[in-house]
Protein backbone atom coordinates (compact mmCIF):
# COMPACT_ATOMS: atom_id res chain seq x y z
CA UNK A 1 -16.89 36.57 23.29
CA UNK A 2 -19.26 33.67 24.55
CA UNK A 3 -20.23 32.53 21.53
CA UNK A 4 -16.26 32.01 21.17
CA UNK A 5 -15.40 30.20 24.71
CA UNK A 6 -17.98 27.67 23.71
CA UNK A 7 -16.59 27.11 20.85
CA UNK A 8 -13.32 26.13 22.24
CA UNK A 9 -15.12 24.13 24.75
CA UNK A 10 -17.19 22.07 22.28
CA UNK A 11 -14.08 21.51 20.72
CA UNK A 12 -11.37 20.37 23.96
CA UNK A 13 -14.48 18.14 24.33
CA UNK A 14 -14.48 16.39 20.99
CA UNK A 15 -10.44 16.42 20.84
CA UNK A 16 -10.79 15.24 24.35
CA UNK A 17 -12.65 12.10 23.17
CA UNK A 18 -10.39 11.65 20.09
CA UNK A 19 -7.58 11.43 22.43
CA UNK A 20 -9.36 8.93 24.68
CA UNK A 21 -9.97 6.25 21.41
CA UNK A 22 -6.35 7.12 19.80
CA UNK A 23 -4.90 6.27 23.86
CA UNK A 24 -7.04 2.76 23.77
CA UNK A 25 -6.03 1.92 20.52
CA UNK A 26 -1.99 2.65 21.35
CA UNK A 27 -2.34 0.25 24.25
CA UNK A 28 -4.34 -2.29 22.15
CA UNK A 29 -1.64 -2.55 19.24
CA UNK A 30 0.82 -2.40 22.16
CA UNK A 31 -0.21 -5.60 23.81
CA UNK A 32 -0.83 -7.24 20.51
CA UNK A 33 2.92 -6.38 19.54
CA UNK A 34 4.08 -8.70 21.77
CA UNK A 35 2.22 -11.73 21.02
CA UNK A 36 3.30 -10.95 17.11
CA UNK A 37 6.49 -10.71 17.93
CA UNK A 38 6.48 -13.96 19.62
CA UNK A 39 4.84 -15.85 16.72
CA UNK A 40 7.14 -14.72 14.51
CA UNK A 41 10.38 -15.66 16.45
CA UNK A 42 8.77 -18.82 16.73
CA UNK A 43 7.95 -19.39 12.83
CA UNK A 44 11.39 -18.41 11.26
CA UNK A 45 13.94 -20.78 12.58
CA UNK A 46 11.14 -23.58 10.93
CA UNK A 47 10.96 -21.25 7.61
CA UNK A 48 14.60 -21.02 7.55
CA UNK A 49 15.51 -24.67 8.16
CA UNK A 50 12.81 -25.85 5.83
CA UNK A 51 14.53 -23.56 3.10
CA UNK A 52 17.51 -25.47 3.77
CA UNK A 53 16.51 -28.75 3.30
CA UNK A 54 15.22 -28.14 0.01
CA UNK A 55 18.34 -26.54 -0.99
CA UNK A 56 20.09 -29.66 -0.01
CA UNK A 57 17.46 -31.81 -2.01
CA UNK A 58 18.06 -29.43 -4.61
CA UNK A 59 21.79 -29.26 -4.56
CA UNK A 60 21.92 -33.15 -4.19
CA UNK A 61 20.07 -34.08 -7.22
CA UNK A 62 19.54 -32.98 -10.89
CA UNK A 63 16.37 -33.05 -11.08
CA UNK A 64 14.19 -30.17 -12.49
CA UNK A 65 11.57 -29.37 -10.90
CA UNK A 66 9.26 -26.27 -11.06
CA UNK A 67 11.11 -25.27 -7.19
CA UNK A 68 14.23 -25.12 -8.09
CA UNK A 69 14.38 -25.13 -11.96
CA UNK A 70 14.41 -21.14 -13.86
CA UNK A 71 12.22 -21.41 -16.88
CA UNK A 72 14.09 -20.51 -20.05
CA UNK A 73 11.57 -18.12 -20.98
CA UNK A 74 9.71 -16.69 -18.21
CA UNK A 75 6.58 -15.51 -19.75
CA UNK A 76 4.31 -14.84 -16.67
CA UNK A 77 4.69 -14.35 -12.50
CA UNK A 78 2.40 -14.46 -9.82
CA UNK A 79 2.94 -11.45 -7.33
CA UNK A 80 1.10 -12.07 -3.33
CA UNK A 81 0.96 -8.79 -1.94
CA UNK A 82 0.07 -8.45 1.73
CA UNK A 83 -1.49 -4.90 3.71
CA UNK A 84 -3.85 -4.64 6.48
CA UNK A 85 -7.32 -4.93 6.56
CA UNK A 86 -8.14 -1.92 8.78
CA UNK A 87 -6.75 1.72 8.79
CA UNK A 88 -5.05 4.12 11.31
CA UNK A 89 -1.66 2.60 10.54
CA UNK A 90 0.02 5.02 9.10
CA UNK A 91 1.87 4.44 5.82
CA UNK A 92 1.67 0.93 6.41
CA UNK A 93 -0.05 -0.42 3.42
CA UNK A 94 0.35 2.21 1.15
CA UNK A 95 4.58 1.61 1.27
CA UNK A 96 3.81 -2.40 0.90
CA UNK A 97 1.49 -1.15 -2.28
CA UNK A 98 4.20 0.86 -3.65
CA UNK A 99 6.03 -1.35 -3.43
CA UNK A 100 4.34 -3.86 -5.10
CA UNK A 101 3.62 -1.53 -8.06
CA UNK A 102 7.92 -1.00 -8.49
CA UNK A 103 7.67 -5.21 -8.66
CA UNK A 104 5.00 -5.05 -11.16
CA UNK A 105 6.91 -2.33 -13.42
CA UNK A 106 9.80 -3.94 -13.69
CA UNK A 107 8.78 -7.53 -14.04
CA UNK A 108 6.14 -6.30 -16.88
CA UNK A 109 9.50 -4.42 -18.22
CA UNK A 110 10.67 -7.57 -18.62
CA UNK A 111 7.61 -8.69 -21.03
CA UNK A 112 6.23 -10.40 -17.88
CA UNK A 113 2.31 -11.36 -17.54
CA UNK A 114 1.43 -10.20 -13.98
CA UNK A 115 -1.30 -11.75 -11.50
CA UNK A 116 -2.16 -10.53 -8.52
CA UNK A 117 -3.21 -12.17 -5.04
CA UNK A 118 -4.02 -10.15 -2.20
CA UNK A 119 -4.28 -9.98 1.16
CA UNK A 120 -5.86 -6.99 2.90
CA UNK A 121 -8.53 -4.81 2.43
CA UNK A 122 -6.46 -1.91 2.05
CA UNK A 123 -5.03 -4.00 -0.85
CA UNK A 124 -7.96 -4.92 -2.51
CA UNK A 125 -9.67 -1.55 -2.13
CA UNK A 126 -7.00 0.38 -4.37
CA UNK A 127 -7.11 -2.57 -6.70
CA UNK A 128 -10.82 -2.26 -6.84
CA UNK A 129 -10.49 1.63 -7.46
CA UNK A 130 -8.70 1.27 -9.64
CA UNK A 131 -10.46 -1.22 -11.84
CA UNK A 132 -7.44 -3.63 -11.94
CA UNK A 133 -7.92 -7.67 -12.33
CA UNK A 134 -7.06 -9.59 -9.10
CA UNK A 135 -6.69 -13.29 -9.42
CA UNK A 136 -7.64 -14.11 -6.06
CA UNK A 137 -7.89 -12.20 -2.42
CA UNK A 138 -8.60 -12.90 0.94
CA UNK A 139 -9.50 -11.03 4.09
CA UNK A 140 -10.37 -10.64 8.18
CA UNK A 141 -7.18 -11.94 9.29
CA UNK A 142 -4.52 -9.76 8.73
CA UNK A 143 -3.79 -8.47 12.03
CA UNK A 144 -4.04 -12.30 13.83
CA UNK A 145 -2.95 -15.14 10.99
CA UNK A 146 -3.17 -18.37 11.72
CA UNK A 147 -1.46 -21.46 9.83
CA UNK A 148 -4.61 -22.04 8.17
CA UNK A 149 -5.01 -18.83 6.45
CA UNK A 150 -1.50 -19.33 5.28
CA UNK A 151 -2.44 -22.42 3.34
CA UNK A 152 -6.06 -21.09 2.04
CA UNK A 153 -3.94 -18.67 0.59
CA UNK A 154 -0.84 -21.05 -0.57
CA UNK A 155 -3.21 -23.67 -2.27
CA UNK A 156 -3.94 -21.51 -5.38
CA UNK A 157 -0.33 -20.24 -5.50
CA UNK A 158 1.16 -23.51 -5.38
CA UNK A 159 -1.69 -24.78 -7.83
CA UNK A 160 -0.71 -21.86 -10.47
CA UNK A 161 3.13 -22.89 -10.86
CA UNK A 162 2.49 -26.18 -10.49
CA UNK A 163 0.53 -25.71 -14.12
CA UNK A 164 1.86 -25.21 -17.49
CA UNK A 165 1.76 -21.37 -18.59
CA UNK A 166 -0.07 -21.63 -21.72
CA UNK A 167 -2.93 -23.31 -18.97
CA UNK A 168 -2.69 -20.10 -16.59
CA UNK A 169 0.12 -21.52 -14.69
CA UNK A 170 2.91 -18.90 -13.35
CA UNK A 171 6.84 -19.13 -14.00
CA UNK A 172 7.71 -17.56 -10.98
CA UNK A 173 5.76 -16.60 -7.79
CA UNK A 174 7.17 -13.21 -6.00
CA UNK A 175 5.53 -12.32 -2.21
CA UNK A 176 5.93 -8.47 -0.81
CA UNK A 177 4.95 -8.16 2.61
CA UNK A 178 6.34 -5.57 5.57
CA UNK A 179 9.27 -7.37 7.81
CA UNK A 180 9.68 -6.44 11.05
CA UNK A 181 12.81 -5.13 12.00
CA UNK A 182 11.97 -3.59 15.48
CA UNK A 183 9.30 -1.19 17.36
CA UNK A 184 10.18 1.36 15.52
CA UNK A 185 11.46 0.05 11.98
CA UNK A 186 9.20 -2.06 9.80
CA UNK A 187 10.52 -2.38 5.88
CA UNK A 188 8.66 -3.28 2.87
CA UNK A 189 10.65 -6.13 0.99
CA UNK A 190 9.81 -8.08 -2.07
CA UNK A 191 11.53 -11.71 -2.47
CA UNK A 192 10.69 -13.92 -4.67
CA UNK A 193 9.56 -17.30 -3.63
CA UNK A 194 9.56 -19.79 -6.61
CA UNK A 195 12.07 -20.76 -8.36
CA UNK A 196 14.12 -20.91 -5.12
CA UNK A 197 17.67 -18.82 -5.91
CA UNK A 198 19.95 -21.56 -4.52
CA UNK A 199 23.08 -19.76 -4.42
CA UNK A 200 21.86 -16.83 -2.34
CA UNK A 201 20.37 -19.13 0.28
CA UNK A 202 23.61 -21.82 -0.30
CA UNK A 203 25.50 -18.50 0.47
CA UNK A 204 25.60 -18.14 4.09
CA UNK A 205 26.29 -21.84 4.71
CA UNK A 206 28.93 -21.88 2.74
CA UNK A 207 30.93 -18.70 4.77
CA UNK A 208 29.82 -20.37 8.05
CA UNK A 209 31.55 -24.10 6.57
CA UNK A 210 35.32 -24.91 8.39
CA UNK A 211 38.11 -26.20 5.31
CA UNK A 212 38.36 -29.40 5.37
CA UNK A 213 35.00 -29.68 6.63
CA UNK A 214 32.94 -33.18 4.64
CA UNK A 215 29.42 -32.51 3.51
CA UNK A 216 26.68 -34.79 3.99
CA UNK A 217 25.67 -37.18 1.74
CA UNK A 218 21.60 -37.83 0.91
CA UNK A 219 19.71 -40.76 -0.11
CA UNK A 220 16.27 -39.92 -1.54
CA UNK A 221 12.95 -41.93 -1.34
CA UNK A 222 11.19 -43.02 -3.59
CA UNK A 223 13.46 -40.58 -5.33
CA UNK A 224 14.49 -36.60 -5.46
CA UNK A 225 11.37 -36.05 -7.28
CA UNK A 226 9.17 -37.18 -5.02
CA UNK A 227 11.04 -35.33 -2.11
CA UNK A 228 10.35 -32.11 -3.62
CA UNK A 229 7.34 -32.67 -4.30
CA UNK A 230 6.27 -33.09 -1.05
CA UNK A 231 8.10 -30.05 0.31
CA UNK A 232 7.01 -27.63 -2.17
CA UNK A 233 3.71 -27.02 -0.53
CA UNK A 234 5.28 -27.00 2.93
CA UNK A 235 7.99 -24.49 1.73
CA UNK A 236 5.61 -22.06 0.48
CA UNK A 237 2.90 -22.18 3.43
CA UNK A 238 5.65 -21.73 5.99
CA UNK A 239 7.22 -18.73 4.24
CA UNK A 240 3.57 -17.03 3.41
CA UNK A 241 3.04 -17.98 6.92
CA UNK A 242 6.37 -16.34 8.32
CA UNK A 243 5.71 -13.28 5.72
CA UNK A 244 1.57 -12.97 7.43
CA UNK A 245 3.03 -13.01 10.70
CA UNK A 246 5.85 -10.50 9.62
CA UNK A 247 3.14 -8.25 8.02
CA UNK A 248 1.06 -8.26 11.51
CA UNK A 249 3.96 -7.34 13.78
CA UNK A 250 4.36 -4.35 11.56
CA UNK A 251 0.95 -3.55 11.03
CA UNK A 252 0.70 -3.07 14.85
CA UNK A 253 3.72 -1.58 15.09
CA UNK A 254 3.06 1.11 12.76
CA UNK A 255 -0.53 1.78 14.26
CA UNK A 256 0.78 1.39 17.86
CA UNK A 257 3.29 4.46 16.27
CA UNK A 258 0.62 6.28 14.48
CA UNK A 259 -1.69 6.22 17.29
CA UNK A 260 0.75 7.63 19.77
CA UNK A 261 1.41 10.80 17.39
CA UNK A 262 -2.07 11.09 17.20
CA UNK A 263 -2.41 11.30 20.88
CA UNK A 264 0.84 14.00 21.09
CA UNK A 265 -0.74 15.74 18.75
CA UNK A 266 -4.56 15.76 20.41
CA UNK A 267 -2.82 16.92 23.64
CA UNK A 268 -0.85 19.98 22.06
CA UNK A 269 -4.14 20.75 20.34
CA UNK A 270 -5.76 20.92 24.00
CA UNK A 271 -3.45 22.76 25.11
CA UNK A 272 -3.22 25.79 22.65
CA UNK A 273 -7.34 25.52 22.59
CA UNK A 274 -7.04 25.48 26.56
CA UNK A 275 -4.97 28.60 26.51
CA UNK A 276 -7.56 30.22 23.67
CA UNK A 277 -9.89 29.38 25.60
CA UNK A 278 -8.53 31.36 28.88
CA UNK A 279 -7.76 34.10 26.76
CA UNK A 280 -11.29 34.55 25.27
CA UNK A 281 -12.52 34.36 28.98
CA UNK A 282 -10.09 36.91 30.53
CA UNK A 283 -11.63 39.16 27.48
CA UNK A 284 -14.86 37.91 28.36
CA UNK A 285 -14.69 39.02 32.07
CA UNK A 286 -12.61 42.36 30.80
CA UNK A 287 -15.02 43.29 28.57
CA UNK A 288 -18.03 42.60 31.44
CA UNK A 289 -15.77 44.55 34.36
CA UNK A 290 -15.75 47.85 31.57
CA UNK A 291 -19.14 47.65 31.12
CA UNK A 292 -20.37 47.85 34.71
CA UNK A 293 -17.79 50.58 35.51
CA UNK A 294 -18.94 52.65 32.40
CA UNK A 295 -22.75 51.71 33.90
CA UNK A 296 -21.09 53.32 37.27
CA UNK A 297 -19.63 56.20 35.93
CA UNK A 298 -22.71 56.92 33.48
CA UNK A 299 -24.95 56.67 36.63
CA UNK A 300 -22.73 58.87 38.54
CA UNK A 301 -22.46 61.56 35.74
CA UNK A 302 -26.22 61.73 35.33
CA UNK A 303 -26.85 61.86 39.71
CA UNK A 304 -23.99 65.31 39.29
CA UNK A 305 -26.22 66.38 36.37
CA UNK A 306 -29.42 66.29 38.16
CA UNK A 307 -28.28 67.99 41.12
């Protein structure tokens, strides 16, 4: 029964030190939560009123332009799909890759030419196991993004639909990322970026607008055209940038979550090998205490004998 008790000692001490790095790592994603959190308040009133001036260029002109303008014949989409770059989340990245695969189905479904951009090691590892093509892919930041990794990865985006098709250009551009909802809920959500759907974002104005209530009137210069132009790139690096931030609340979120079950977990296991442990040492000393009193009585049967 030695042999045993060390056992169970060798492993509360492993488990032991398991628990120590799963602890650290809870109250690392913990204080990063916050700071994530923060950033991303911060970024989506700008997102959200930067969406809304282009919808009132948009609204306030006729001219087509590759934001605001559905192809007739969509032929080919460019999907961005952002995950994390480390592990111990979770299901973190593998729900944003699922759900990114549904995207993929159904656009294909709809004779649609797919190419990918990701973000993420996690991402770019099941891509690369898989032997699929990735048009572009970027990594190291995923946890902390800055504005700058949002337009290193907006430039080629905004460079593919800005191109014809038959040139390798994209007739739509589609972004799935995890949102953050709370501590405890984080949702993987596919929108799609380009051509901007101006009656679903139109929609919510329009409920909050009073009867009676005039609209504004714009002037554009030099012209409509040239408005757009200049937003488009700021549209899409402030909503990548809203959707990176978005992504890294969750991702510590979901490891700050994972990491704590993994510490509940490491303590129950300490427990029931603590109380294996106990058990194999009350048999231990049983065992030891019947030994010395059938020593005893063996001695005293032999001292009768002899006499």
């Amino acid at each position: 029964m030695g042999a045993q008790l060390r056992v169970y000692k060798r492993r509360i001490r492993g488990i032991t030190a398991t628990k120590k790095i799963t602890k650290a790592m809870e109250m690392i994603s913990a204080s990063r939560i916050i700071k994530a959190q923060r950033q991303v308040t911060a970024s989506s009133p700008y997102a959200d009123e930067l969406t809304r001036a282009v919808t009132a260029v948009a609204t306030g002109s006729n001219t087509k332009h590759p934001l605001t303008t559905e192809a007739e014949n969509p032929t080919r989409a460019a999907v961005l799909l952002i995950t994390s770059d480390r592990g111990l989340a979770g299901g973190y990245s593998s729900n944003a890759i699922k759900a990114a695969e549904r995207l993929t189905e159904r656009l294909r479904a709809e004779g649609k030419e797919v190419d990918h951009y990701l973000v993420g090691r996690k991402a770019l590892a099941y891509y690369g196991f898989r032997d699929r093509a990735v048009a572009q892919s970027w990594t190291g930041f995923s946890d902390s993004p800055r504005y700058g990794d949002a337009k290193d990865v907006s430039a080629p985006l905004i460079e593919s639909v800005q191109r014809e098709t038959a040139d390798g250009g994209v007739d739509e551009l589609h972004i799935v990322f995890t949102e953050f909802i709370s501590m405890m809920t984080q949702n993987p959500v596919t929108r799609r970026l380009l051509p901007l759907s101006l009656d679903e974002v139109a929609a919510p104005e329009r409920t909050e607008q009073q009867p009676g209530k005039i609209l504004p009137l714009y002037e554009f210069e030099p012209s409509a055209e040239g408005v757009l132009d200049a937003l488009l790139p700021r549209y899409v690096e402030s909503r990548v940038y809203n959707a990176l931030l978005q992504a890294a609340a969750s991702e510590h979120a979901a490891r700050r979550r994972a990491m704590k079950s993994a510490t509940d977990n490491a303590e129950d296991l300490i427990k029931s090998l603590t109380r294996l442990a106990n058990a194999a040492r009350q048999a231990d000393i049983t065992q030891e205490i019947s030994e010395i009193v059938g020593g005893a009585s063996a001695l005293a049967d032999a001292s009768a004998g002899s006499d």
